[in-house]
PDB file of N, CA and C in Angstrom:
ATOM      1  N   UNK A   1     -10.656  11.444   6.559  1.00  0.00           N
ATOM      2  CA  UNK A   1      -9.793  10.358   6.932  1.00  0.00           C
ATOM      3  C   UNK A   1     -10.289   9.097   6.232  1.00  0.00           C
ATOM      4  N   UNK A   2      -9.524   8.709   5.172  1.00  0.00           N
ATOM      5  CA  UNK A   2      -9.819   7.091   4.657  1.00  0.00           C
ATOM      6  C   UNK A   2      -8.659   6.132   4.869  1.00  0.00           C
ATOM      7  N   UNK A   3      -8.895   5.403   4.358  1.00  0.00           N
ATOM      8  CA  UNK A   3      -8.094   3.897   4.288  1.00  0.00           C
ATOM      9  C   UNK A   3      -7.394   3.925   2.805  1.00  0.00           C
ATOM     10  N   UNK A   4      -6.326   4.150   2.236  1.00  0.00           N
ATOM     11  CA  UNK A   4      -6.495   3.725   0.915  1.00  0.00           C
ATOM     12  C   UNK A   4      -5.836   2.909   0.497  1.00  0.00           C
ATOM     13  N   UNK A   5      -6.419   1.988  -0.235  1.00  0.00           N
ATOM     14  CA  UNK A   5      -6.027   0.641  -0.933  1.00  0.00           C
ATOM     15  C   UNK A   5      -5.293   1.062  -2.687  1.00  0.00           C
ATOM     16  N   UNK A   6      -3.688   0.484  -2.515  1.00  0.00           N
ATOM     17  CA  UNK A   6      -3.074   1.308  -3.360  1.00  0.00           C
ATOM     18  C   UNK A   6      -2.814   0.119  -4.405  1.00  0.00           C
ATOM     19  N   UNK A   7      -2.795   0.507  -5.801  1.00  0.00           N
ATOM     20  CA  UNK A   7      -3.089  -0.251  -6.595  1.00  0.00           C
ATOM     21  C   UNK A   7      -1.868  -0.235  -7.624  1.00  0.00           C
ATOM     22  N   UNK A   8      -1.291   0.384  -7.346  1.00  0.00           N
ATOM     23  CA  UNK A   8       0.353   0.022  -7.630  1.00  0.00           C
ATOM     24  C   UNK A   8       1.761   0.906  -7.517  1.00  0.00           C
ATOM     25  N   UNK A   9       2.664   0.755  -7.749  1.00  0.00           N
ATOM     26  CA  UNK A   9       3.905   1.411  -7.075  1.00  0.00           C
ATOM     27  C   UNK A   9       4.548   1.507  -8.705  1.00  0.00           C
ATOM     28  N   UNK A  10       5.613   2.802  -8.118  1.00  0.00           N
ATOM     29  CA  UNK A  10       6.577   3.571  -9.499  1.00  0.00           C
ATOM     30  C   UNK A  10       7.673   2.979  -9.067  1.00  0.00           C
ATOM     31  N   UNK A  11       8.583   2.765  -9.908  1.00  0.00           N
ATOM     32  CA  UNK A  11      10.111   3.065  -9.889  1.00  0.00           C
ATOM     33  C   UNK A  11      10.702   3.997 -10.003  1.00  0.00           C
ATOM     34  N   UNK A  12      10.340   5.164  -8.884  1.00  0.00           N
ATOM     35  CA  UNK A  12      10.633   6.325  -8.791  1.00  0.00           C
ATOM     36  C   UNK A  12      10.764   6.474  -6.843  1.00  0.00           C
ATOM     37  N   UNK A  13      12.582   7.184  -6.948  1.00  0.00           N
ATOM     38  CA  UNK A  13      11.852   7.702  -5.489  1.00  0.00           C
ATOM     39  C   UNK A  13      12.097   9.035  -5.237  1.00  0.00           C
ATOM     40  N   UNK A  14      12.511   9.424  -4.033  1.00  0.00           N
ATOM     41  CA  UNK A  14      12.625  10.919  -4.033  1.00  0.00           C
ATOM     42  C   UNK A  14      13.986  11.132  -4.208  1.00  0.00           C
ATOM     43  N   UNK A  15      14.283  12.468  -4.264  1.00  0.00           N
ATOM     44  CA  UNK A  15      16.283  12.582  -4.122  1.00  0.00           C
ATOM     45  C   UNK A  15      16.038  13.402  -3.226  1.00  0.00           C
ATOM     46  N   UNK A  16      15.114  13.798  -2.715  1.00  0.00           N
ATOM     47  CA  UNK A  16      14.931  15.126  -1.852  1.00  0.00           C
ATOM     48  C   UNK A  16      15.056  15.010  -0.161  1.00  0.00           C
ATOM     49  N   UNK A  17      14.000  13.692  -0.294  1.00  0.00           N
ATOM     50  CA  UNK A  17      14.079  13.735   1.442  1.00  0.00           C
ATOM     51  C   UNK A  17      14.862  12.387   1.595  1.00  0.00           C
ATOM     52  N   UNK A  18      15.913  12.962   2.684  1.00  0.00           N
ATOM     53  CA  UNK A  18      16.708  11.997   3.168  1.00  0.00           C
ATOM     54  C   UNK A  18      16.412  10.630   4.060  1.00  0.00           C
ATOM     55  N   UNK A  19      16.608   9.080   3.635  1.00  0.00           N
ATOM     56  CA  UNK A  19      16.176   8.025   4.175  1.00  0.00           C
ATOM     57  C   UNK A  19      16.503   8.062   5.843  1.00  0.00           C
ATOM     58  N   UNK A  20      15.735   7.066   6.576  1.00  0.00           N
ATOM     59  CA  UNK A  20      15.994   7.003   7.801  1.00  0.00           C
ATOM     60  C   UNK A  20      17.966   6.734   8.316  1.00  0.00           C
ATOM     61  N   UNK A  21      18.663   6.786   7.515  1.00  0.00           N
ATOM     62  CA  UNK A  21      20.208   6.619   7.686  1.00  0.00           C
ATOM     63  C   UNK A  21      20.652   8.551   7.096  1.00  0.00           C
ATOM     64  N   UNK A  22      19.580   9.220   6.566  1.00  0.00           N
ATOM     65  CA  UNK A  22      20.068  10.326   6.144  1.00  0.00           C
ATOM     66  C   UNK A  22      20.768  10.381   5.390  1.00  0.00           C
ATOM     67  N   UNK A  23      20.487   9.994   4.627  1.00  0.00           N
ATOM     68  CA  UNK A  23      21.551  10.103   3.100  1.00  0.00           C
ATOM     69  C   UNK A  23      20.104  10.235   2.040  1.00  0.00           C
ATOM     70  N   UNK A  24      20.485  10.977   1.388  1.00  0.00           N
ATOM     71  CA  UNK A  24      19.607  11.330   0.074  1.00  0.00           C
ATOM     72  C   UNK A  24      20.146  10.580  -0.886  1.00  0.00           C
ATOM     73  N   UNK A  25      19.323   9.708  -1.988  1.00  0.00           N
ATOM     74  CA  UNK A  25      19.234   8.824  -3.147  1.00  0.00           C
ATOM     75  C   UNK A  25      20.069   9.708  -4.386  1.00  0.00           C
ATOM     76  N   UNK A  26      20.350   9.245  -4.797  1.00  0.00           N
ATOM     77  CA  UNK A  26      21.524   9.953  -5.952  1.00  0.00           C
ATOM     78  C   UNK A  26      20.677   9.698  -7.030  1.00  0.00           C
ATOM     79  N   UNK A  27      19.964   8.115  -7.243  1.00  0.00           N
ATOM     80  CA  UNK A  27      19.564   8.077  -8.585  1.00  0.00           C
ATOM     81  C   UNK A  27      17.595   8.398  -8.368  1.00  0.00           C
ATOM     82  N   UNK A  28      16.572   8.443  -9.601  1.00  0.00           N
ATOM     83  CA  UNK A  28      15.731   8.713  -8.830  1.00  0.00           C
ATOM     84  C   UNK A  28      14.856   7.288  -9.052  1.00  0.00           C
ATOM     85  N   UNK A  29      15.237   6.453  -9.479  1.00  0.00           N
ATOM     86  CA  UNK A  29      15.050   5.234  -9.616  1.00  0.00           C
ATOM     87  C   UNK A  29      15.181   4.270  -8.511  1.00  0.00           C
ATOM     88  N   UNK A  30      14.255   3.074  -8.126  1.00  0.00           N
ATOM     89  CA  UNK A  30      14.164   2.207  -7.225  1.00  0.00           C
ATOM     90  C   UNK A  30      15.314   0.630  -7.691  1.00  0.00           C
ATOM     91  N   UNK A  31      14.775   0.551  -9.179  1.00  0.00           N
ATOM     92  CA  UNK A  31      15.268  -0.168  -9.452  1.00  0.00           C
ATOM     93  C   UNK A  31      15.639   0.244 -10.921  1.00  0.00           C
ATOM     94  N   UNK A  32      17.026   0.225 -11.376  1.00  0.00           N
ATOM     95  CA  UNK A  32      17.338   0.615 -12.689  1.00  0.00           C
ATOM     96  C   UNK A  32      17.187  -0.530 -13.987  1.00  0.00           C
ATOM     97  N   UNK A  33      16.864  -1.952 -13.819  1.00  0.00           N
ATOM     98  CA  UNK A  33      16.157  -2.391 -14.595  1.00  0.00           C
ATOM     99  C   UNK A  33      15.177  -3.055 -14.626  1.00  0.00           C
ATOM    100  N   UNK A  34      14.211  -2.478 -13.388  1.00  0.00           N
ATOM    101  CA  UNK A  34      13.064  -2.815 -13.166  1.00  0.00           C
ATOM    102  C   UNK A  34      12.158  -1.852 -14.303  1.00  0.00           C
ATOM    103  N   UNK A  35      10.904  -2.375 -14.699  1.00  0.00           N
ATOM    104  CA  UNK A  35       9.668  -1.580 -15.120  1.00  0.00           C
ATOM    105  C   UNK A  35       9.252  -0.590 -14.661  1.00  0.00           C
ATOM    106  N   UNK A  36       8.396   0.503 -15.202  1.00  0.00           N
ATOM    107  CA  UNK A  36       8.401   1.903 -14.515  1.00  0.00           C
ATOM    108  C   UNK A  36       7.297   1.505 -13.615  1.00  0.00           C
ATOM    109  N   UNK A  37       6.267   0.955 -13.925  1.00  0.00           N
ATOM    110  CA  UNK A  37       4.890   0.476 -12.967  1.00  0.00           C
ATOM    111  C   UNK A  37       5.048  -0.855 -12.660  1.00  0.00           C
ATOM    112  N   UNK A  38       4.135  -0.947 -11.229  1.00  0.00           N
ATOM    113  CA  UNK A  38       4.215  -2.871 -11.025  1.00  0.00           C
ATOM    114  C   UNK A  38       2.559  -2.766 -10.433  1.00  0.00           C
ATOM    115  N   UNK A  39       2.100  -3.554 -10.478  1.00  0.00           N
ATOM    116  CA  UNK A  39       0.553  -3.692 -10.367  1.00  0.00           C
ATOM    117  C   UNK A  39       0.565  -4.343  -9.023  1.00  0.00           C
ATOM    118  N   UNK A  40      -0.531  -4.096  -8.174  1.00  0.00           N
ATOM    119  CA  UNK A  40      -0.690  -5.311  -6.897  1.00  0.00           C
ATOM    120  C   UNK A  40      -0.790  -6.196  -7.429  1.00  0.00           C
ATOM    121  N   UNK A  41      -0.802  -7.192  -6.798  1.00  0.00           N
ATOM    122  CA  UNK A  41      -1.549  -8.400  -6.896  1.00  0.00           C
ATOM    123  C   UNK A  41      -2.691  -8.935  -5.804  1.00  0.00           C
ATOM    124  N   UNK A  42      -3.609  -8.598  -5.842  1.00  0.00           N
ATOM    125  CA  UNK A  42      -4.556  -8.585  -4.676  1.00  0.00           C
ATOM    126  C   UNK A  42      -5.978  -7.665  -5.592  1.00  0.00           C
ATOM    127  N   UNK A  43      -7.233  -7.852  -5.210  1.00  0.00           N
ATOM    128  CA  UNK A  43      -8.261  -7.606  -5.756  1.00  0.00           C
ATOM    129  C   UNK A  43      -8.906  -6.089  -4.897  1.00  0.00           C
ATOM    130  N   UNK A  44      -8.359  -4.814  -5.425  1.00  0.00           N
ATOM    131  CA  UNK A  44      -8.349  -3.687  -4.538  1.00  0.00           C
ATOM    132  C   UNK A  44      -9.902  -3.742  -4.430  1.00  0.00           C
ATOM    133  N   UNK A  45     -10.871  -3.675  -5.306  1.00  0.00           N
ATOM    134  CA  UNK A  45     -12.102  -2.837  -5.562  1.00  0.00           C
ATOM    135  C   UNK A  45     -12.869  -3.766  -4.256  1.00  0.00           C
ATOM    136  N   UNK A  46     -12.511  -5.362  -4.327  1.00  0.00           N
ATOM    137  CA  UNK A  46     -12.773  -6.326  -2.896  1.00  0.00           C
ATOM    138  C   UNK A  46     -12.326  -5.773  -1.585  1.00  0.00           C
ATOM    139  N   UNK A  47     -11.135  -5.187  -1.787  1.00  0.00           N
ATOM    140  CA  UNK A  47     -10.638  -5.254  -0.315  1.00  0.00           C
ATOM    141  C   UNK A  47     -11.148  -3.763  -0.284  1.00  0.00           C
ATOM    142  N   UNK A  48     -11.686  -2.727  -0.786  1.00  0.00           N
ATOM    143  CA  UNK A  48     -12.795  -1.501  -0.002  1.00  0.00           C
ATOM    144  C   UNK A  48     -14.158  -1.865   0.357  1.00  0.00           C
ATOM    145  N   UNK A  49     -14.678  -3.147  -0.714  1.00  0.00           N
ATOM    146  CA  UNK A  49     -15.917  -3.456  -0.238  1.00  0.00           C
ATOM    147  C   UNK A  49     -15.500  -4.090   1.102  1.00  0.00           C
ATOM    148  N   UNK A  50     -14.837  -4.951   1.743  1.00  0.00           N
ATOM    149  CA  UNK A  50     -14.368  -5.383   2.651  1.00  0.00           C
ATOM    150  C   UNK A  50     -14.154  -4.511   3.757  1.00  0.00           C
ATOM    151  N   UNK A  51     -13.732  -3.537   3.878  1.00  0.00           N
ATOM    152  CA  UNK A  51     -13.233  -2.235   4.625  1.00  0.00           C
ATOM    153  C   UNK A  51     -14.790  -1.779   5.028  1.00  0.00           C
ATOM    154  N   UNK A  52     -15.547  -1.406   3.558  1.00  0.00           N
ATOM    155  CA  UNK A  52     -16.342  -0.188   4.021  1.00  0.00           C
ATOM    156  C   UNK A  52     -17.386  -1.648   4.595  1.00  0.00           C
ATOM    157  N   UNK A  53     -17.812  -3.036   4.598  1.00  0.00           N
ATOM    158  CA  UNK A  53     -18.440  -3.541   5.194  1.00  0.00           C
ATOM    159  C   UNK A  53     -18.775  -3.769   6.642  1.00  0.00           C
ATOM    160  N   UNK A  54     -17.348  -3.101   6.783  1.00  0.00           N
ATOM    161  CA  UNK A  54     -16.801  -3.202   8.551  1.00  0.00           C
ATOM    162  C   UNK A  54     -16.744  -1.973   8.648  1.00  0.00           C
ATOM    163  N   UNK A  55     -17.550  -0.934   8.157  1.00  0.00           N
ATOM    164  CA  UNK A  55     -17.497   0.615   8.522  1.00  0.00           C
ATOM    165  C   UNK A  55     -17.038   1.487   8.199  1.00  0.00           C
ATOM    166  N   UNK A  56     -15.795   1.152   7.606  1.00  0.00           N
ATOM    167  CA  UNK A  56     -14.866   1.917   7.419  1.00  0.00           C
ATOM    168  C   UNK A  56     -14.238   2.894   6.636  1.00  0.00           C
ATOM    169  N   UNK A  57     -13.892   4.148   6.146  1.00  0.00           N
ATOM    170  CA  UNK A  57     -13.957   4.662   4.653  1.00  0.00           C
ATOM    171  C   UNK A  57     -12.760   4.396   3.937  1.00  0.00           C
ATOM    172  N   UNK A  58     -12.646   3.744   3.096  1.00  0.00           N
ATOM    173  CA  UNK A  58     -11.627   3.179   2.232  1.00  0.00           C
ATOM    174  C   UNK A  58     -11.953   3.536   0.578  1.00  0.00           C
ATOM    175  N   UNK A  59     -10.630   3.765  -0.169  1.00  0.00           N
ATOM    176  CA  UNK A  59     -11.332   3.818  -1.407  1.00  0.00           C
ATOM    177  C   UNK A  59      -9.807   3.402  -1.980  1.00  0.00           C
ATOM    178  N   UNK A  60     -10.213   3.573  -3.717  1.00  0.00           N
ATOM    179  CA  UNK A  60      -8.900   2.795  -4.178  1.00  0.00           C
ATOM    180  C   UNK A  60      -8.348   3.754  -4.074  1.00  0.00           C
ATOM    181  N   UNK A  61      -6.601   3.705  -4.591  1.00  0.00           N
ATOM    182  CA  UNK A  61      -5.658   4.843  -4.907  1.00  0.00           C
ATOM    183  C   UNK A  61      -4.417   3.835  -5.810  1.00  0.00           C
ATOM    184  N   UNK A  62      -4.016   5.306  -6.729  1.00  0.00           N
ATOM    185  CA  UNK A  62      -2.740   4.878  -7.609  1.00  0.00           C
ATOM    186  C   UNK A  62      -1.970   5.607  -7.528  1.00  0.00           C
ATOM    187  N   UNK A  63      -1.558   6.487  -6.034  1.00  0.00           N
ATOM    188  CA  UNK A  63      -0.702   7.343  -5.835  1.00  0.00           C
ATOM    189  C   UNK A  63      -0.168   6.650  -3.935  1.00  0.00           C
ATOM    190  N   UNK A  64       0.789   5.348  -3.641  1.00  0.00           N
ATOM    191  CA  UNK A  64       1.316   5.343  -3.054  1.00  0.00           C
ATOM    192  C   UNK A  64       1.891   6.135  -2.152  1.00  0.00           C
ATOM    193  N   UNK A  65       2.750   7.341  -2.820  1.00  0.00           N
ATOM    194  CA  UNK A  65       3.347   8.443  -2.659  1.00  0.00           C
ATOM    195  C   UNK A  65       5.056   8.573  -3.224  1.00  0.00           C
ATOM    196  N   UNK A  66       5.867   9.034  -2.731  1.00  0.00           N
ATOM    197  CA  UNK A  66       7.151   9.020  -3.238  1.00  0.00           C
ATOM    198  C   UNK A  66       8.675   8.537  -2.335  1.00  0.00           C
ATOM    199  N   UNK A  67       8.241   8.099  -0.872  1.00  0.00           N
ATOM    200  CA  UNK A  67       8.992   7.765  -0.315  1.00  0.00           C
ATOM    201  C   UNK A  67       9.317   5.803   0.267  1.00  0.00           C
ATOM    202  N   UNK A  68       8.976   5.765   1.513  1.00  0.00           N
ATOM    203  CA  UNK A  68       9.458   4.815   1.923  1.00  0.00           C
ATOM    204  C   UNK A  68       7.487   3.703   1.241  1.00  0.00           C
ATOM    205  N   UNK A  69       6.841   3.958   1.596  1.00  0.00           N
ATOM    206  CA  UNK A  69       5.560   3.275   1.101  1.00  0.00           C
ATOM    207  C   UNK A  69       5.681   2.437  -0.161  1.00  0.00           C
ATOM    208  N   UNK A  70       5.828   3.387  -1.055  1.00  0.00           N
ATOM    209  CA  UNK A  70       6.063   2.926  -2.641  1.00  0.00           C
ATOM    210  C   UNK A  70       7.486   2.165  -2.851  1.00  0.00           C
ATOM    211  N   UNK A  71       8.381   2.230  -2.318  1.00  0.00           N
ATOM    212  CA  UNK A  71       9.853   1.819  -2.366  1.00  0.00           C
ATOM    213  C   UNK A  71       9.655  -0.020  -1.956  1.00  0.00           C
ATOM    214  N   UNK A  72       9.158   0.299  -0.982  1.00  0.00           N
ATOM    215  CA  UNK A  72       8.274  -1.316  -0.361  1.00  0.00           C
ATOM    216  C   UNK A  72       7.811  -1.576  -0.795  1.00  0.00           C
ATOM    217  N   UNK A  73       6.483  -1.574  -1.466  1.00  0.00           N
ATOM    218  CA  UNK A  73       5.777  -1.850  -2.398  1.00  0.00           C
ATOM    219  C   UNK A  73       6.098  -2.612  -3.401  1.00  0.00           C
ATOM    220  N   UNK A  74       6.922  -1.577  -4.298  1.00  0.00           N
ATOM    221  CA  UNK A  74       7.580  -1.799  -5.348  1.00  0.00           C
ATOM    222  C   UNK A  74       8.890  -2.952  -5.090  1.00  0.00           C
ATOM    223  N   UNK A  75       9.053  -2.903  -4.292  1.00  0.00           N
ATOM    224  CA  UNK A  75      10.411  -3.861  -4.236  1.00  0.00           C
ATOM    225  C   UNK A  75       9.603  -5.135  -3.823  1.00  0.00           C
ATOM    226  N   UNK A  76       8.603  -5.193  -3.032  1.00  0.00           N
ATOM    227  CA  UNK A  76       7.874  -6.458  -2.835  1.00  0.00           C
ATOM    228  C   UNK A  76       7.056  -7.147  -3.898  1.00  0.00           C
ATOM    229  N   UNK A  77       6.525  -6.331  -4.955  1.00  0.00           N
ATOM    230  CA  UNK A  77       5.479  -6.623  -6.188  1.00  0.00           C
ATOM    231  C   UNK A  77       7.385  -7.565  -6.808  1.00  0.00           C
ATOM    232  N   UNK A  78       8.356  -7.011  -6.876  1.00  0.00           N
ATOM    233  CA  UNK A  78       9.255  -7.445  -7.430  1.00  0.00           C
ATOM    234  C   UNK A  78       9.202  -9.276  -6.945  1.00  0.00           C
ATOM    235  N   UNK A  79       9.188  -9.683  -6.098  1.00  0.00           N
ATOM    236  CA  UNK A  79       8.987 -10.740  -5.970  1.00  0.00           C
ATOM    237  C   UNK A  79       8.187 -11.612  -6.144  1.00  0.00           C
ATOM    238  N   UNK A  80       8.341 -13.049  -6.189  1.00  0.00           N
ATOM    239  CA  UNK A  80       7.408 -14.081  -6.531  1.00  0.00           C
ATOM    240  C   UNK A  80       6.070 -14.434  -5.784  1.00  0.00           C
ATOM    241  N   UNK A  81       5.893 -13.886  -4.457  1.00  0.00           N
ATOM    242  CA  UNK A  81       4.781 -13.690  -3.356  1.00  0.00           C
ATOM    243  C   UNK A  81       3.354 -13.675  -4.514  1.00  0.00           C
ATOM    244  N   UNK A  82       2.420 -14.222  -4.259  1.00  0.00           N
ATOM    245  CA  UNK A  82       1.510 -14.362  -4.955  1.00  0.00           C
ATOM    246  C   UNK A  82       0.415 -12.955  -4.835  1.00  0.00           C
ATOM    247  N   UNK A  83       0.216 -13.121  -4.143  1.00  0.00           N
ATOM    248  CA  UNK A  83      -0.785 -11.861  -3.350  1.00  0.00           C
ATOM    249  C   UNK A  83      -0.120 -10.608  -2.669  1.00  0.00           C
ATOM    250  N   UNK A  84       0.492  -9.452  -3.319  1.00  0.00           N
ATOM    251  CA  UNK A  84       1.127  -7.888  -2.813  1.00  0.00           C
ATOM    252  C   UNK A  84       0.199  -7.516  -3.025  1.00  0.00           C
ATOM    253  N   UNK A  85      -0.425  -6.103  -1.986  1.00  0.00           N
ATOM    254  CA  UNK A  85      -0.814  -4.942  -2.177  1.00  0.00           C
ATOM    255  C   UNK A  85      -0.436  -4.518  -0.808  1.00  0.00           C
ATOM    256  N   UNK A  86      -1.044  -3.224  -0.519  1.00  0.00           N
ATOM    257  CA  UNK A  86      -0.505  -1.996   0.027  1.00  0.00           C
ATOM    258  C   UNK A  86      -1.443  -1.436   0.720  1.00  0.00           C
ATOM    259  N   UNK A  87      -1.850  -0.482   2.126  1.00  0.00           N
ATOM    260  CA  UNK A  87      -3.270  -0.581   2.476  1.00  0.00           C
ATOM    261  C   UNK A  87      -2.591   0.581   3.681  1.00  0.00           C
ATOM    262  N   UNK A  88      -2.941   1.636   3.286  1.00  0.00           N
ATOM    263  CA  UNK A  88      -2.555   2.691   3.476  1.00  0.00           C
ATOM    264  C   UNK A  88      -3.781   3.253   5.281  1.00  0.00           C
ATOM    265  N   UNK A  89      -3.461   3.402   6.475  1.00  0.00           N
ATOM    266  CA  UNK A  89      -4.092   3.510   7.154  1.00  0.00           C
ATOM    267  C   UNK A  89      -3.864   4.796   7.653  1.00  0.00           C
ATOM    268  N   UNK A  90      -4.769   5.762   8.040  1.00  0.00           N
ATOM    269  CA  UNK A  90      -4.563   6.680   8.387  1.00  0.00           C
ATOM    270  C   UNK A  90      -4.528   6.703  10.013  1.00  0.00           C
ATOM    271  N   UNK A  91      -4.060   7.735  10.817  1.00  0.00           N
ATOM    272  CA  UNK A  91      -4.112   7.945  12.007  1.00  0.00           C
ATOM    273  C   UNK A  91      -5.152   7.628  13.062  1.00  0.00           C
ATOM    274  N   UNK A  92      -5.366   6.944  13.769  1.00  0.00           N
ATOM    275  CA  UNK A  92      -6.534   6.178  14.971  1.00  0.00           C
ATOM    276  C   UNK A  92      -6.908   8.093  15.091  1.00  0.00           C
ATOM    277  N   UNK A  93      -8.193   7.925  15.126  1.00  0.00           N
ATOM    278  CA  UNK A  93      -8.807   8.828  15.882  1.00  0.00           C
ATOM    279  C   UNK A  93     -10.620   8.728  16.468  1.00  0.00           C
ATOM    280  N   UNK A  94     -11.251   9.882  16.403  1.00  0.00           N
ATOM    281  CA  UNK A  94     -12.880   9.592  17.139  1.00  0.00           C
ATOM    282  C   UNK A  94     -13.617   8.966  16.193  1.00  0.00           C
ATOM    283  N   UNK A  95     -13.134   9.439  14.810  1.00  0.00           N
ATOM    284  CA  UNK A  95     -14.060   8.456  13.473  1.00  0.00           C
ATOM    285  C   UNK A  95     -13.188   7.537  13.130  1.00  0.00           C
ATOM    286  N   UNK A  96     -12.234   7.489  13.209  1.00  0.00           N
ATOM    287  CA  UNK A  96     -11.995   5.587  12.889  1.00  0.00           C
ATOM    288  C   UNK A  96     -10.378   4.935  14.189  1.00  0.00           C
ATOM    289  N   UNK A  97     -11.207   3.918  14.835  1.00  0.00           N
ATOM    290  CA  UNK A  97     -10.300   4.015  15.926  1.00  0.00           C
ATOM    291  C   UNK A  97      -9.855   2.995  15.351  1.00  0.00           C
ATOM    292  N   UNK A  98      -8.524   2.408  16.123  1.00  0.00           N
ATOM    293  CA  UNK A  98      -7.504   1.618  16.143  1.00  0.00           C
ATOM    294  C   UNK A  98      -8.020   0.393  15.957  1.00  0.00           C
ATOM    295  N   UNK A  99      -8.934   0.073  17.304  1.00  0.00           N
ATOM    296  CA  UNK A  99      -9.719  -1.226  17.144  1.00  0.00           C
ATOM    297  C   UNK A  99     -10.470  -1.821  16.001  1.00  0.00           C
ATOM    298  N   UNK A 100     -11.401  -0.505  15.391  1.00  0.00           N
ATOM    299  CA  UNK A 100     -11.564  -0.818  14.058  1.00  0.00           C
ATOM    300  C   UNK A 100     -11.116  -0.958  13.028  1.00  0.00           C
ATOM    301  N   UNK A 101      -9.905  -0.479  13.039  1.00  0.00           N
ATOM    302  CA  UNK A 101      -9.301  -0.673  11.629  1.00  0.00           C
ATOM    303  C   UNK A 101      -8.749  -2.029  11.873  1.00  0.00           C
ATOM    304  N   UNK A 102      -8.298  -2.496  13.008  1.00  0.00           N
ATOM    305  CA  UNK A 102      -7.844  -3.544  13.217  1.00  0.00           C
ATOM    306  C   UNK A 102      -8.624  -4.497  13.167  1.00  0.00           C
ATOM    307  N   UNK A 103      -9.942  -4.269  13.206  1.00  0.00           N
ATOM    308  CA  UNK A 103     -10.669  -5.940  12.751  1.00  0.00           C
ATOM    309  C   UNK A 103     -10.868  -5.748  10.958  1.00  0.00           C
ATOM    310  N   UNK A 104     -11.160  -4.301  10.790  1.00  0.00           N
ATOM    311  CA  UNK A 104     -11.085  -4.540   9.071  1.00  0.00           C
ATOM    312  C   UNK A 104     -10.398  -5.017   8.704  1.00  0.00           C
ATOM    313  N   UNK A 105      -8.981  -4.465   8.928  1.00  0.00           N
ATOM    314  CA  UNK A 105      -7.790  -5.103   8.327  1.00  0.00           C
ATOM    315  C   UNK A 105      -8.057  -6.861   8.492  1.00  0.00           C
ATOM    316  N   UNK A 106      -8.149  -7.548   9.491  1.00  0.00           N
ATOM    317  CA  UNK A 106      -8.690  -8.988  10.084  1.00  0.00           C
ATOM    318  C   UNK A 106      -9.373  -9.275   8.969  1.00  0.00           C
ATOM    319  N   UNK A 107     -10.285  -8.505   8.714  1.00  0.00           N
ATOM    320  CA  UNK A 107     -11.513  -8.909   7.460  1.00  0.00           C
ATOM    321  C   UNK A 107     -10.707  -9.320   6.021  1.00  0.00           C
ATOM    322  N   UNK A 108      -9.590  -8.267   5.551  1.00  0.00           N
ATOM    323  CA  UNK A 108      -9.267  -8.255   4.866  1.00  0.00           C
ATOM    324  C   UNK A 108      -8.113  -9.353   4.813  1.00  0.00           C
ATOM    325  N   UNK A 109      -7.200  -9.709   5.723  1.00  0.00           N
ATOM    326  CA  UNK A 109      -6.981 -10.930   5.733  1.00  0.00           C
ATOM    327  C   UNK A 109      -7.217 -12.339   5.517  1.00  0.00           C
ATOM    328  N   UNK A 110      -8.457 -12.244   5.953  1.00  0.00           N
ATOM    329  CA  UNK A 110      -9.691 -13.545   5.205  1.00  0.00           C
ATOM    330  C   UNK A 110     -10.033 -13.525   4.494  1.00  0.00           C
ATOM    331  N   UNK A 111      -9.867 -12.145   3.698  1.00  0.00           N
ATOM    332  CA  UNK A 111     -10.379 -12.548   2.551  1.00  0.00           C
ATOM    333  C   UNK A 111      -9.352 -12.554   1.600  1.00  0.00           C
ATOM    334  N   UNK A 112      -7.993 -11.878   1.523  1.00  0.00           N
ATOM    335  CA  UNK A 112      -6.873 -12.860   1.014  1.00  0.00           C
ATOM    336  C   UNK A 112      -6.874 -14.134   0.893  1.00  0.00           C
ATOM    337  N   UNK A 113      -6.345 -14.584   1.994  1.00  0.00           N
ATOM    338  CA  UNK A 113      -6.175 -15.921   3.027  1.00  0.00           C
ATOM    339  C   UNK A 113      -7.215 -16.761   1.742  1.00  0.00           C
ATOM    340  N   UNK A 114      -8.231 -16.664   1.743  1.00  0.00           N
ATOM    341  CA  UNK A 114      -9.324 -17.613   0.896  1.00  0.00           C
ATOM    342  C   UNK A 114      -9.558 -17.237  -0.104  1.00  0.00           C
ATOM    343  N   UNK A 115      -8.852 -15.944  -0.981  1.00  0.00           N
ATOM    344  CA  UNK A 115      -9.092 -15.539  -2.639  1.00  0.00           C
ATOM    345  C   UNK A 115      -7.816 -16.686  -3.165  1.00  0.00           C
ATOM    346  N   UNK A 116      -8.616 -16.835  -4.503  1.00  0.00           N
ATOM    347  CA  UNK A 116      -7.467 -17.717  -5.172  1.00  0.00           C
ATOM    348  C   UNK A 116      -7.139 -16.448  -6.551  1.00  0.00           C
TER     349      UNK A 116
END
């Protein structure tokens, strides 16, 4: 079980699995004249040292996935927002509970909040 800090999104989505309205995507594209990659904007390799400082196992990743995660992502990097990334949490359990991820995440906020 990690944390992963995702380091950028495709313009690709699925045609396969149907969105929360149930309708499957016709094209497999997010955006048809968007770029195929969009980069975060946020300092990933910081925000695991940040994570694992507060305990936690986090590492980078460049696989979003193919549905609703990356679609967000990608449509948010699309905008002028200074600071996007993506921070993938896995399920509360006996090795990493709720509470903790929730002050990492806190951690990682501050340290946005004060990166220029």
């Amino acid at each position: 079980m990690t944390i992963g800090v995702e380091t950028r999104a495709r313009n690709e989505c699925t045609r396969i699995t149907p969105d929360a309205e149930n309708i499957c995507r016709t094209s497999g594209t997010i955006d048809a004249k968007g770029p195929g990659l969009r980069q975060v904007r946020m300092d990933c390799a910081r925000v695991v040292e940040t994570l694992r400082a507060a305990s936690l196992e986090a590492e980078i990743s460049d696989d979003v996935g193919d549905y609703i995660c990356n679609h967000t992502l990608y449509l948010s990097l699309g905008t002028d927002v200074p600071r996007v990334g993506f921070i993938h949490l896995p399920m509360p359990d006996a090795r990493m509970s709720l509470a903790a991820m929730t002050q990492g995440i806190a951690h990682v906020v501050a340290l946005l909040a004060t990166s220029v």
